[in-house]
N, C-alpha and C. Protein backbone atom coordinates (compact mmCIF):
# COMPACT_ATOMS: atom_id res chain seq x y z
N UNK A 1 202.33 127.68 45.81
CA UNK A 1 202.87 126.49 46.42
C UNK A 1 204.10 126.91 47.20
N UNK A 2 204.23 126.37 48.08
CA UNK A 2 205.69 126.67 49.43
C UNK A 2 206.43 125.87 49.18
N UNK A 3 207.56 126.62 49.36
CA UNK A 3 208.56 125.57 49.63
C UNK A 3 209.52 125.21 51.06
N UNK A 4 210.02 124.08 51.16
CA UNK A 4 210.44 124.14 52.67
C UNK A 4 211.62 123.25 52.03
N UNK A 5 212.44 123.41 53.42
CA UNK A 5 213.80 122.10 53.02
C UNK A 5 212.71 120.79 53.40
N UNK A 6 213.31 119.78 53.22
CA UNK A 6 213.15 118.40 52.94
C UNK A 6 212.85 118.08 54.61
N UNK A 7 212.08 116.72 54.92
CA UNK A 7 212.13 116.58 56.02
C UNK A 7 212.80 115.30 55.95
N UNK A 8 213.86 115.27 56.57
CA UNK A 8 214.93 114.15 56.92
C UNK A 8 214.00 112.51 57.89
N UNK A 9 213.48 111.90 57.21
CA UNK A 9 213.28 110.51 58.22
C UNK A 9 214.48 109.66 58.49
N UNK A 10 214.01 109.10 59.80
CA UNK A 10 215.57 108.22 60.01
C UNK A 10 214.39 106.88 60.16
N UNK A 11 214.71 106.23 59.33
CA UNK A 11 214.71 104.58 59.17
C UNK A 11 215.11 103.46 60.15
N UNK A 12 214.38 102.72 60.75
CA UNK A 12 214.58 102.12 61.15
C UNK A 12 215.87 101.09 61.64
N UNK A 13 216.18 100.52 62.23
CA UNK A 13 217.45 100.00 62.11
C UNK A 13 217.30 98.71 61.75
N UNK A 14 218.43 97.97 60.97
CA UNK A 14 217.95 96.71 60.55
C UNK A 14 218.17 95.46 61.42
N UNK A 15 217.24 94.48 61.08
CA UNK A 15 217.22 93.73 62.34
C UNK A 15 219.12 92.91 62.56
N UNK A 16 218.72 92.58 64.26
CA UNK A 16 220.32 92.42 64.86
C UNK A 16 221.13 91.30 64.28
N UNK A 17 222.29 90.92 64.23
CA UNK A 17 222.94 89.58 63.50
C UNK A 17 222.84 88.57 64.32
N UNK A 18 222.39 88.89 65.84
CA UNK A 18 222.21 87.68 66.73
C UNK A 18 221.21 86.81 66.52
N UNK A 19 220.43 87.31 65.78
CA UNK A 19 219.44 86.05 64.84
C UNK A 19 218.49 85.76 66.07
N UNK A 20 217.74 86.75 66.73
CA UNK A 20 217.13 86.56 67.87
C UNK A 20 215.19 86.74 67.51
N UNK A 21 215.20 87.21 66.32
CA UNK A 21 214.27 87.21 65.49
C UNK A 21 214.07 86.06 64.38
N UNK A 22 214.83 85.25 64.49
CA UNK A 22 214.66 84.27 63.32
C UNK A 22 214.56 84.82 61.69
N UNK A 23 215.77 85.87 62.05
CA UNK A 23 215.76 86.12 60.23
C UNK A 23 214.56 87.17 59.75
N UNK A 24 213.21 87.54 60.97
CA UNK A 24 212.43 87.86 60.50
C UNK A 24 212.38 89.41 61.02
N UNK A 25 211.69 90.11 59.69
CA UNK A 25 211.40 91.60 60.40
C UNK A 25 210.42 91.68 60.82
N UNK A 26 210.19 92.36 61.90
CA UNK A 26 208.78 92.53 63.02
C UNK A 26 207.97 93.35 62.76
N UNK A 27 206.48 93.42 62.69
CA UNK A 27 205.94 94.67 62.28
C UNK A 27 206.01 95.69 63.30
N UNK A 28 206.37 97.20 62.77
CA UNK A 28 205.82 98.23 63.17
C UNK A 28 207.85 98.26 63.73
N UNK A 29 208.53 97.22 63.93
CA UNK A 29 210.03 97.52 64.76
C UNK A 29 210.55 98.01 63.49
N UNK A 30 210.73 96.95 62.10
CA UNK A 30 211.19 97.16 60.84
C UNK A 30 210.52 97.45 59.78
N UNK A 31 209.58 97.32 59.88
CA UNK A 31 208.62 98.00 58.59
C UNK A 31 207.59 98.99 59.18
N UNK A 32 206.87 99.57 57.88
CA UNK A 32 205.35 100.66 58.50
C UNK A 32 204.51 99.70 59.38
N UNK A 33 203.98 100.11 60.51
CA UNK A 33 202.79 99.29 60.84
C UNK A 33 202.07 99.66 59.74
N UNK A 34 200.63 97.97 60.19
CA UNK A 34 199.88 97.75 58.77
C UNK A 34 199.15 99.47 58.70
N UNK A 35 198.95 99.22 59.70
CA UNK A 35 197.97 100.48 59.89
C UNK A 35 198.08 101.67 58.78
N UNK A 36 198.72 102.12 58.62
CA UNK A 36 199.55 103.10 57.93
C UNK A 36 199.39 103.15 56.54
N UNK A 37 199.05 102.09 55.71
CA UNK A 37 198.75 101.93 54.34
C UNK A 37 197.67 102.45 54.29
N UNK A 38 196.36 102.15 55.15
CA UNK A 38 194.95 102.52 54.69
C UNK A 38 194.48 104.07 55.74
N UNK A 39 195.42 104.16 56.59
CA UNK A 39 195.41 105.22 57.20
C UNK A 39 194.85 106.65 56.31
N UNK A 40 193.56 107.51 56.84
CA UNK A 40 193.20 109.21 55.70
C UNK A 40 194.69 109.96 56.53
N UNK A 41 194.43 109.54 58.18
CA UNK A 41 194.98 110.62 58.78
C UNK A 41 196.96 110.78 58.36
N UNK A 42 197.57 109.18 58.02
CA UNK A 42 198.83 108.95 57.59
C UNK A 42 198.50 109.61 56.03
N UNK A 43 197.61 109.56 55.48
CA UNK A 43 197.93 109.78 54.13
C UNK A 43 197.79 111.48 53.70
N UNK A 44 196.81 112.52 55.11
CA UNK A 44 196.80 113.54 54.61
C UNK A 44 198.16 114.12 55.26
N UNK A 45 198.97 113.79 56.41
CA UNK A 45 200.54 113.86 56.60
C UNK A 45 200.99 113.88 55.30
N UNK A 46 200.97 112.46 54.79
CA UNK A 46 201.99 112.49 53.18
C UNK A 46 201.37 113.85 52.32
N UNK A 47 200.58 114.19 52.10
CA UNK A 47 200.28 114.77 51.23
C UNK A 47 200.84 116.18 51.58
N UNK A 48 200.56 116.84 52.90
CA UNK A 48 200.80 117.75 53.36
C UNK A 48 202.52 118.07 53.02
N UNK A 49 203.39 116.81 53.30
CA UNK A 49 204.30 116.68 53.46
C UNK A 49 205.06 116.51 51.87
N UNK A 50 204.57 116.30 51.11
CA UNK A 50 205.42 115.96 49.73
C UNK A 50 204.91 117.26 48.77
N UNK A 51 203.44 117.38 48.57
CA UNK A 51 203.00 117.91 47.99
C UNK A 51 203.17 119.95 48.22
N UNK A 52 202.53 119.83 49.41
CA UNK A 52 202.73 121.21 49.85
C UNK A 52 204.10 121.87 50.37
N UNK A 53 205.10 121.34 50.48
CA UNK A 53 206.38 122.16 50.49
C UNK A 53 207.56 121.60 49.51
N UNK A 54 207.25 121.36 48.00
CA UNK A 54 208.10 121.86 47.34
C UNK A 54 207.43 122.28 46.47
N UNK A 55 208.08 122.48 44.69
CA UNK A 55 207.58 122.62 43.76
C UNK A 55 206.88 121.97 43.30
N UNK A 56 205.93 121.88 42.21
CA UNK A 56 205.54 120.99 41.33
C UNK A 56 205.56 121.27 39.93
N UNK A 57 205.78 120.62 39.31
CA UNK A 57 206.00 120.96 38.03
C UNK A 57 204.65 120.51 36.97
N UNK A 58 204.16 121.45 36.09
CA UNK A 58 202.76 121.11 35.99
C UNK A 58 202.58 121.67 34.69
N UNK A 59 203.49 122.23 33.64
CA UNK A 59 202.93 122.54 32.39
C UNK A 59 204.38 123.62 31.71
N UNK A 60 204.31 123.60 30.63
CA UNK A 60 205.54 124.31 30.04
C UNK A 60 205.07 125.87 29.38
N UNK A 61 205.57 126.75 29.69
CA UNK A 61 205.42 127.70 29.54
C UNK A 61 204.87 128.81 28.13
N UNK A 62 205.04 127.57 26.85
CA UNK A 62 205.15 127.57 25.63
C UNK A 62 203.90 127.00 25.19
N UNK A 63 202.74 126.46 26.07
CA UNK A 63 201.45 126.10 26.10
C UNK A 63 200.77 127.14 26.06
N UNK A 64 201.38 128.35 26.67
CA UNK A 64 200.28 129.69 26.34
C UNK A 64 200.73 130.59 25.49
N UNK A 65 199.74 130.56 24.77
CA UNK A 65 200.26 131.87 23.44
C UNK A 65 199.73 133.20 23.38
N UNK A 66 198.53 133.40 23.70
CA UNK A 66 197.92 134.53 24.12
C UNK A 66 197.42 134.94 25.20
N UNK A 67 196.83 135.95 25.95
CA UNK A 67 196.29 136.03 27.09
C UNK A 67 194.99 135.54 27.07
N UNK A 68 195.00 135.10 28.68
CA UNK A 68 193.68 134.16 28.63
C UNK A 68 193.84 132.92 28.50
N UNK A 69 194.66 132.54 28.05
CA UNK A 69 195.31 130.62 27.93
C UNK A 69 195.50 130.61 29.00
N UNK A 70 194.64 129.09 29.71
CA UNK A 70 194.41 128.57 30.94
C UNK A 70 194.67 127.22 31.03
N UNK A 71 195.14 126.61 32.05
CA UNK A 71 194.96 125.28 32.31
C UNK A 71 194.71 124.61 33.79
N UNK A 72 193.94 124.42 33.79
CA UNK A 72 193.47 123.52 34.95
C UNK A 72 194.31 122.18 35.81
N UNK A 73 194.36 122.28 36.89
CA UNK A 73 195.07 121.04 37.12
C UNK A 73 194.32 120.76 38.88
N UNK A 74 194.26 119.25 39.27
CA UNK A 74 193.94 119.33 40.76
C UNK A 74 194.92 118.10 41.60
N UNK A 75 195.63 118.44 42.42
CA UNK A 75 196.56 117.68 42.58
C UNK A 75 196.59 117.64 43.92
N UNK A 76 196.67 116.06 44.62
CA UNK A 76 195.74 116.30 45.75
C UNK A 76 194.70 116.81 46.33
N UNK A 77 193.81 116.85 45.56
CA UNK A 77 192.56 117.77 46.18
C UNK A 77 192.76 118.87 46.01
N UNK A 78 193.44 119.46 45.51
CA UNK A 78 193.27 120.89 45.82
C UNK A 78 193.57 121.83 43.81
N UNK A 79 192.71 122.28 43.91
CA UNK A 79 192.08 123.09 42.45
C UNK A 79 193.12 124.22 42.11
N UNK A 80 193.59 124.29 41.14
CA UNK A 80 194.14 125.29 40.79
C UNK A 80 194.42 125.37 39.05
N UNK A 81 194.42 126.95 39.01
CA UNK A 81 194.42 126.94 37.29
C UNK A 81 195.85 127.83 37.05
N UNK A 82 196.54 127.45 36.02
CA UNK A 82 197.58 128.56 35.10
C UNK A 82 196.82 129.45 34.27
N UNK A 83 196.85 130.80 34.26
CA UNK A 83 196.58 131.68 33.10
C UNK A 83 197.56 132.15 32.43
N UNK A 84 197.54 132.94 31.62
CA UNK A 84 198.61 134.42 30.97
C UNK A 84 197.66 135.33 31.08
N UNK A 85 198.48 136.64 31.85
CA UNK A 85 197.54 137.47 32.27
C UNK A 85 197.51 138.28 31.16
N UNK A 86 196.38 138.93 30.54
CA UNK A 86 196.36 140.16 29.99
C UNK A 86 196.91 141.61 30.27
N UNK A 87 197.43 141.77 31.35
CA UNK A 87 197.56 143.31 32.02
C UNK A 87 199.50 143.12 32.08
N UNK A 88 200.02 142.14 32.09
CA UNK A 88 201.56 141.93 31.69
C UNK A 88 201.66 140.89 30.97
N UNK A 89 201.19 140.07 30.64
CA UNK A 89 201.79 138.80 29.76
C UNK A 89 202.49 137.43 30.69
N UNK A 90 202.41 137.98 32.04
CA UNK A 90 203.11 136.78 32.76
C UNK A 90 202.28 135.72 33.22
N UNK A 91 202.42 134.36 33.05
CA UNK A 91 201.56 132.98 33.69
C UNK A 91 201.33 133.38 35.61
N UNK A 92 200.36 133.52 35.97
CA UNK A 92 199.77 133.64 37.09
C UNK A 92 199.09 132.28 37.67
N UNK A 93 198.81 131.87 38.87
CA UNK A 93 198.73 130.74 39.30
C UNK A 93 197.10 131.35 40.08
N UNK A 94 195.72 130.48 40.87
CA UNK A 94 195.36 131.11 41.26
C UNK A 94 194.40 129.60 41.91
N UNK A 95 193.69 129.26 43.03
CA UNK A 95 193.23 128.16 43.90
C UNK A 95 192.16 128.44 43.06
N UNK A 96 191.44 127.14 42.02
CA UNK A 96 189.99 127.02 41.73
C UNK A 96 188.60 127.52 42.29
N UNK A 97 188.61 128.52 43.28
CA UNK A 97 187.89 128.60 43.63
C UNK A 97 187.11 129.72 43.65
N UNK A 98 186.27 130.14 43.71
CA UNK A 98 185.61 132.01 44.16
C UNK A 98 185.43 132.24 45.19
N UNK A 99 185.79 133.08 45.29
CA UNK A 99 185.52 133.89 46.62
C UNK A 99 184.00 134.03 47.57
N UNK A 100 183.17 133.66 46.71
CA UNK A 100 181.99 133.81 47.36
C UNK A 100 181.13 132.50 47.57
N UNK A 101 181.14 131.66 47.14
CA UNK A 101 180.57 130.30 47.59
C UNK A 101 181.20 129.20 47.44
N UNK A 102 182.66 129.51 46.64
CA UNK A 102 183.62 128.07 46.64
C UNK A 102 183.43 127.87 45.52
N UNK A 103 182.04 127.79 44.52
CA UNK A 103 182.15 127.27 43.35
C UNK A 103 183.56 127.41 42.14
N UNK A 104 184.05 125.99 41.86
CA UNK A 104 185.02 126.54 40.53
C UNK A 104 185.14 127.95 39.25
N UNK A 105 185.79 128.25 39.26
CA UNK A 105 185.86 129.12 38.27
C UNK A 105 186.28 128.96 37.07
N UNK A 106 187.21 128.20 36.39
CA UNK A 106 186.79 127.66 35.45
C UNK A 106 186.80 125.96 35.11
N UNK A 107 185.87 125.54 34.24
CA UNK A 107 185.24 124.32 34.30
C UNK A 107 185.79 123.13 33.16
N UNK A 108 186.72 123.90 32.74
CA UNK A 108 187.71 123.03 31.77
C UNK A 108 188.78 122.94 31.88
N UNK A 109 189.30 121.41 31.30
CA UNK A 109 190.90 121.55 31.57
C UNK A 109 191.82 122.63 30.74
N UNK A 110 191.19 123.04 29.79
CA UNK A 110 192.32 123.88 29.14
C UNK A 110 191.12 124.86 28.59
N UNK A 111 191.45 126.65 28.36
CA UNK A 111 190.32 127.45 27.45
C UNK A 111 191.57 128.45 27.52
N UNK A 112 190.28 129.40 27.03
CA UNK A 112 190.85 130.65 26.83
C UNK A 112 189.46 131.79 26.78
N UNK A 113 190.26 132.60 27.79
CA UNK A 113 189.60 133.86 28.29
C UNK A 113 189.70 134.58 29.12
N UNK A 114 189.43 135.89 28.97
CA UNK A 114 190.41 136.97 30.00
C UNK A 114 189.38 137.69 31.29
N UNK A 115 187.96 137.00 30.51
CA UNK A 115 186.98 137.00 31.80
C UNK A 115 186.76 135.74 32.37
N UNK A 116 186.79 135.35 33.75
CA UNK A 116 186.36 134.04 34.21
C UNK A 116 185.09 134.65 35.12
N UNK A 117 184.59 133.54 34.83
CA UNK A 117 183.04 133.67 35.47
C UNK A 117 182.95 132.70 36.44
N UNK A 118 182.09 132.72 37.38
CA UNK A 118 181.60 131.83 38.11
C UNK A 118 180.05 131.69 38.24
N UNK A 119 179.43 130.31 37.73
CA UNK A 119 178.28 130.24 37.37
C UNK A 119 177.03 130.20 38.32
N UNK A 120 178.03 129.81 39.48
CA UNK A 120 176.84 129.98 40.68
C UNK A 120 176.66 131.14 40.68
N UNK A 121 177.25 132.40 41.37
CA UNK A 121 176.31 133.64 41.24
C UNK A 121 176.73 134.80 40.81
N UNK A 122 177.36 134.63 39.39
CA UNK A 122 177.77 135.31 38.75
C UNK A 122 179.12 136.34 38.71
N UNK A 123 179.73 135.55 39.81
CA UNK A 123 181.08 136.87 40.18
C UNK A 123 181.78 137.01 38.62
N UNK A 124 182.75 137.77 38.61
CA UNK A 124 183.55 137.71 37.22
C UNK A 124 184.82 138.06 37.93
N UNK A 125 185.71 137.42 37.21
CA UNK A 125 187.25 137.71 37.40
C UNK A 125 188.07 138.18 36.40
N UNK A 126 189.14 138.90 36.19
CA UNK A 126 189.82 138.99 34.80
C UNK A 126 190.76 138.33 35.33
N UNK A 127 192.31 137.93 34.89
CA UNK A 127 192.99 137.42 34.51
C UNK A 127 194.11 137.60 35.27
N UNK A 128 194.12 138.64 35.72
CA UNK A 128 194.93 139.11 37.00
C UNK A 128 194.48 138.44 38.44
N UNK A 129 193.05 137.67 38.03
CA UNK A 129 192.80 137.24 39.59
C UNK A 129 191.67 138.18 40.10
N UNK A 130 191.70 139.33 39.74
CA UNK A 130 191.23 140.84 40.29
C UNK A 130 189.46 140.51 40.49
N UNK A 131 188.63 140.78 41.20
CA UNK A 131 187.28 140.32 41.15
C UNK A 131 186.31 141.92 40.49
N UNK A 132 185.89 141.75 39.66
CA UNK A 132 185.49 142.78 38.26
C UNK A 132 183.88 143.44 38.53
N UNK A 133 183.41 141.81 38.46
CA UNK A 133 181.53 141.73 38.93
C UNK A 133 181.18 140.96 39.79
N UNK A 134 180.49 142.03 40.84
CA UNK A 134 179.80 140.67 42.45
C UNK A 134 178.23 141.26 41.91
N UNK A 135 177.39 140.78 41.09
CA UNK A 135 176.25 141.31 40.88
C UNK A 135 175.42 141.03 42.58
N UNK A 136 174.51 142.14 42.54
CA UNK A 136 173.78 142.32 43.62
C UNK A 136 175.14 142.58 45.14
N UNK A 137 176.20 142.59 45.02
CA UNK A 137 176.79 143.49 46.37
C UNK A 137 177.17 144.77 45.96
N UNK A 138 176.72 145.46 45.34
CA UNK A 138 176.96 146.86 45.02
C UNK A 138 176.68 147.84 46.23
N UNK A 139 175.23 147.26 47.42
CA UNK A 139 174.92 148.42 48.13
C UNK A 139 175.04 147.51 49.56
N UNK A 140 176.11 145.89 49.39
CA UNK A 140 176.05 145.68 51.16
C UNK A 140 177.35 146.26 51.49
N UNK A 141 176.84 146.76 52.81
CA UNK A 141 177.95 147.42 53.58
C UNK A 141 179.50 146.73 54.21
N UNK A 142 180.21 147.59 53.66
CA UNK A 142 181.60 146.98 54.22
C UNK A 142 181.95 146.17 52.76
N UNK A 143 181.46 145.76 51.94
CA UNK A 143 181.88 144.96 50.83
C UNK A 143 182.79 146.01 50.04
N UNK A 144 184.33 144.98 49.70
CA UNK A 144 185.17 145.57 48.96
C UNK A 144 185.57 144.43 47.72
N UNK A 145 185.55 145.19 46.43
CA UNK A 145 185.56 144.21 45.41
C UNK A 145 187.46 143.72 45.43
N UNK A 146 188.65 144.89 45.79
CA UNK A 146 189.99 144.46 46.35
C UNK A 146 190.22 143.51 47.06
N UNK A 147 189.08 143.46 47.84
CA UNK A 147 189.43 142.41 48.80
C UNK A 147 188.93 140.85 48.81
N UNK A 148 188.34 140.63 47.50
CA UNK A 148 187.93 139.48 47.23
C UNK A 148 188.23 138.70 46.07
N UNK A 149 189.45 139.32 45.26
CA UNK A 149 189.92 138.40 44.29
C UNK A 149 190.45 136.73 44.75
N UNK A 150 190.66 136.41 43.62
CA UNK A 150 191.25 135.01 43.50
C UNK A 150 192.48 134.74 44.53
N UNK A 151 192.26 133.49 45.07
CA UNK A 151 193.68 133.69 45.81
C UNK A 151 194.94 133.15 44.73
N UNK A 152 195.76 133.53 45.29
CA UNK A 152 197.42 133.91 44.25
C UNK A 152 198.04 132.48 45.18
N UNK A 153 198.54 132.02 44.18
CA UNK A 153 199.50 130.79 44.24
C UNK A 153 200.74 131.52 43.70
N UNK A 154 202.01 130.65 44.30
CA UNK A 154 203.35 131.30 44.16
C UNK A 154 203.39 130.16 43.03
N UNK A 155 203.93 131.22 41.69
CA UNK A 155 204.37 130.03 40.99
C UNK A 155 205.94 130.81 39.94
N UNK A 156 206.39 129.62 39.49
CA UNK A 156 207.76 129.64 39.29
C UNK A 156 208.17 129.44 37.59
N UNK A 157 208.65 130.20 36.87
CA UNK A 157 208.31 130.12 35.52
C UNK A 157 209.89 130.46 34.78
N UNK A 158 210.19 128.99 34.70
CA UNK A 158 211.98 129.00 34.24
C UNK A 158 211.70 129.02 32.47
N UNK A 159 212.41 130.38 32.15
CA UNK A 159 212.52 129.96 30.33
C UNK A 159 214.28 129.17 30.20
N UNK A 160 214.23 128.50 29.45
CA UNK A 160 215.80 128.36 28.85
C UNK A 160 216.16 129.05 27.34
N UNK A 161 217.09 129.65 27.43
CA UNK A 161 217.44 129.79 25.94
C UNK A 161 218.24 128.70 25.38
C-alpha cells in the first residue's frame, strides 16, 4: 500500500448574506451535484483517493504465532493476504492473486501454511511469496520461476513495548 500526503479540497464557499438565494443552497454551487452519490466513475476517484495512498490498518501483529499464519482481507476490491514468513519470521503482505490465471491463492479468511497453492493449475507458493511449483512449465521457453512470485505489498508492522 502507498502512501502520499493528503489531498487538500477547498470547499465551497458559503452562500452570500445578501440573501439573493433565499436562504437556500444551490445544487452543484454549495453542495455535491446529485450526480456524484451514484456516480462508479466519482466513487472509483474516492477509492483511489482514500484507500490507495495511505495506510490501512488491518490486523495486530500478535494474531500470528507461527509461520504460515495468514489472514485474508479485501478492501475495496482488491485481495490481499498477511502471512509470517517461514524463512525470517517477519508478517509479509502479498495481492490475492497468482501469477498465472488470477485465481486466489488462499481461500480462507484466516489458516495456516507455509505452502499456498492455487487450485486452478496448481502453482505453489511458500511464504516468502517465492513461486516453488508451475507444474507443466518446466520445458516452455523463456519461463522463469523468479520472475513470477506473488506480488509484495508494502506493509508496516509497529510493535510497542
Amino acid at each position: 500500500m502507498a502512501t502520499a500526503a493528503p489531498v487538500k479540497a477547498t470547499p465551497s464557499a458559503p452562500p452570500a448574506d445578501d440573501n439573493t438565494t433565499g436562504g437556500k443552497l444551490l445544487p452543484g454551487e454549495h453542495t455535491l451535484p446529485a450526480s456524484w452519490w451514484t456516480s462508479e466513475k466519482i466513487f472509483e476517484l474516492e477509492k483511489r483517493a482514500i484507500f490507495n495512498k495511505s495506510w490501512l490498518f488491518c490486523t495486530h501483529a500478535s494474531r500470528f504465532t507461527k509461520a504460515g499464519d495468514y489472514y485474508a482481507f479485501n478492501v475495496v476490491g482488491i485481495p490481499f493476504f498477511i502471512i509470517k514468513s517461514k524463512v525470517d519470521g517477519e508478517l509479509k503482505a502479498f495481492h490475492n492473486v497468482c501469477r498465472h490465471r488470477a485465481y486466489p491463492v488462499v481461500r480462507k479468511e484466516k489458516g495456516s501454511s507455509i505452502v499456498l497453492g492455487c487450485k486452478y493449475h496448481g502453482w505453489s507458493y511458500n511464504s516468502d511469496g517465492k513461486l516453488t511449483k508451475a507444474p507443466h512449465f518446466d520445458n516452455v521457453e523463456g519461463f522463469k520461476k523468479e520472475e513470477n512470485s506473488l506480488f509484495l505489498l508494502r506493509l508496516m508492522s509497529h510493535l510497542m513495548d
